[in-house]
Protein backbone atom coordinates (compact mmCIF):
# COMPACT_ATOMS: atom_id res chain seq x y z
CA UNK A 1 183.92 78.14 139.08
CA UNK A 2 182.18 81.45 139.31
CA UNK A 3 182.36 83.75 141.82
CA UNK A 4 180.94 84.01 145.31
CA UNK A 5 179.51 87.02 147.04
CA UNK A 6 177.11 88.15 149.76
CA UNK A 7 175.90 91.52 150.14
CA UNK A 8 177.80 93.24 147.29
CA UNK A 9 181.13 91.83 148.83
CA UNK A 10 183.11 89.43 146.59
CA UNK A 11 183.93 86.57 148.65
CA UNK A 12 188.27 86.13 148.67
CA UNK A 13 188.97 83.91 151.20
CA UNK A 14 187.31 80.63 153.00
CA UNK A 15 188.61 78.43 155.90
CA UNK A 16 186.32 75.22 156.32
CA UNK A 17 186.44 73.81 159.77
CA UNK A 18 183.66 70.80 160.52
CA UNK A 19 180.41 71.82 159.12
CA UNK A 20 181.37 75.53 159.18
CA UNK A 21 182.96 78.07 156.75
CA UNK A 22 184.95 81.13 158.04
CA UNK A 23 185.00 83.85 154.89
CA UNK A 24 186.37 87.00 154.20
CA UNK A 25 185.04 89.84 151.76
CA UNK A 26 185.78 92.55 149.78
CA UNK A 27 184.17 95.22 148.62
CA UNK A 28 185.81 98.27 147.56
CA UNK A 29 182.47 100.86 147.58
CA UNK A 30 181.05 99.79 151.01
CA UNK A 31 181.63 102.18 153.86
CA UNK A 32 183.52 99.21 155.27
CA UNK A 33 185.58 97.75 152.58
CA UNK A 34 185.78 94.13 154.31
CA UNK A 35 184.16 91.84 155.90
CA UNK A 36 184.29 88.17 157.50
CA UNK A 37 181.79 85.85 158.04
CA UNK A 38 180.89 82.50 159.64
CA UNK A 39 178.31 81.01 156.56
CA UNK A 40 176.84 77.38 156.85
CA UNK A 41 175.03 75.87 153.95
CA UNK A 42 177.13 77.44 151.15
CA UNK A 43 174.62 80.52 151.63
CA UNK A 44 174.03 81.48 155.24
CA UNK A 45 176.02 84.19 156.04
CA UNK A 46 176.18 85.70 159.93
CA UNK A 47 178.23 87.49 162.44
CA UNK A 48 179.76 89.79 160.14
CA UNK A 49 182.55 91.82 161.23
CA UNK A 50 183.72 94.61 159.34
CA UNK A 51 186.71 96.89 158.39
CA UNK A 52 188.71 99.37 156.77
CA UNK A 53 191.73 97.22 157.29
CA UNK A 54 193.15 94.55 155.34
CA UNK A 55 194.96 92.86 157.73
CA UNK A 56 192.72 93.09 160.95
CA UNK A 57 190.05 91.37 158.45
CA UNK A 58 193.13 89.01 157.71
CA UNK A 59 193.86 88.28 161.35
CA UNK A 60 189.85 88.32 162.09
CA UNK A 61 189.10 85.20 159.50
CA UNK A 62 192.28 83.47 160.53
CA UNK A 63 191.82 83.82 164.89
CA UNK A 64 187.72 82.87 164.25
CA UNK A 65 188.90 79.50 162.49
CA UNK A 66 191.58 79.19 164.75
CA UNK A 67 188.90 79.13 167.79
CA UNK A 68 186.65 77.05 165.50
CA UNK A 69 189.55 74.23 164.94
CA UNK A 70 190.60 74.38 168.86
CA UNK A 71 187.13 73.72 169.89
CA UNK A 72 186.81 70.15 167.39
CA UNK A 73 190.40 69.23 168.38
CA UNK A 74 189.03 69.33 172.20
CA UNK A 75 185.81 67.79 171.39
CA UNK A 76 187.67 64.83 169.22
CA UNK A 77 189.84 64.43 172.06
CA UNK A 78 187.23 64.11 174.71
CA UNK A 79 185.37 61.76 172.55
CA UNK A 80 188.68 59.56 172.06
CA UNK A 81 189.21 59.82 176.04
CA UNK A 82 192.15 61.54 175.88
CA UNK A 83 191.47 64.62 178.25
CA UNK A 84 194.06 67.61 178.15
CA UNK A 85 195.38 68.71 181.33
């Protein structure tokens, strides 16, 4: 499998939720040495939010997927008719 980038960062970690990818980059000569993404397609990178920090790009990824998954667990539930109070 070779390896995925996007702007000179390398791409290190992906979280697929529904037809959307959350991503997080790396790249160790930008001015911000990480980034995450929301990409659709395989190649449609937006939103970028970047950092100095590997953790707050860590917890960045992981709370945008987060919000991603809540919103098609509410959306599967209203569809099944099984409304949260």
């Amino acid at each position: 499998m070779s390896e995925r980038s996007n702007a000179g960062y390398v791409i290190t970690s992906a979280i697929r939720v529904g037809d959307t990818e959350y991503v997080l980059g790396e790249n160790p000569n930008a001015p911000a040495r990480f980034v995450t993404w929301v990409c659709r397609n395989g190649s449609d990178y937006f939103w970028g939010r970047y950092t100095d920090d590997p953790l707050t790009a860590l917890r960045n990824l992981l709370d945008r997927a987060g919000s991603a998954l809540e919103v098609l667990e509410r959306r599967q539930r209203e569809e099944a008719g099984q409304h949260e109070d």
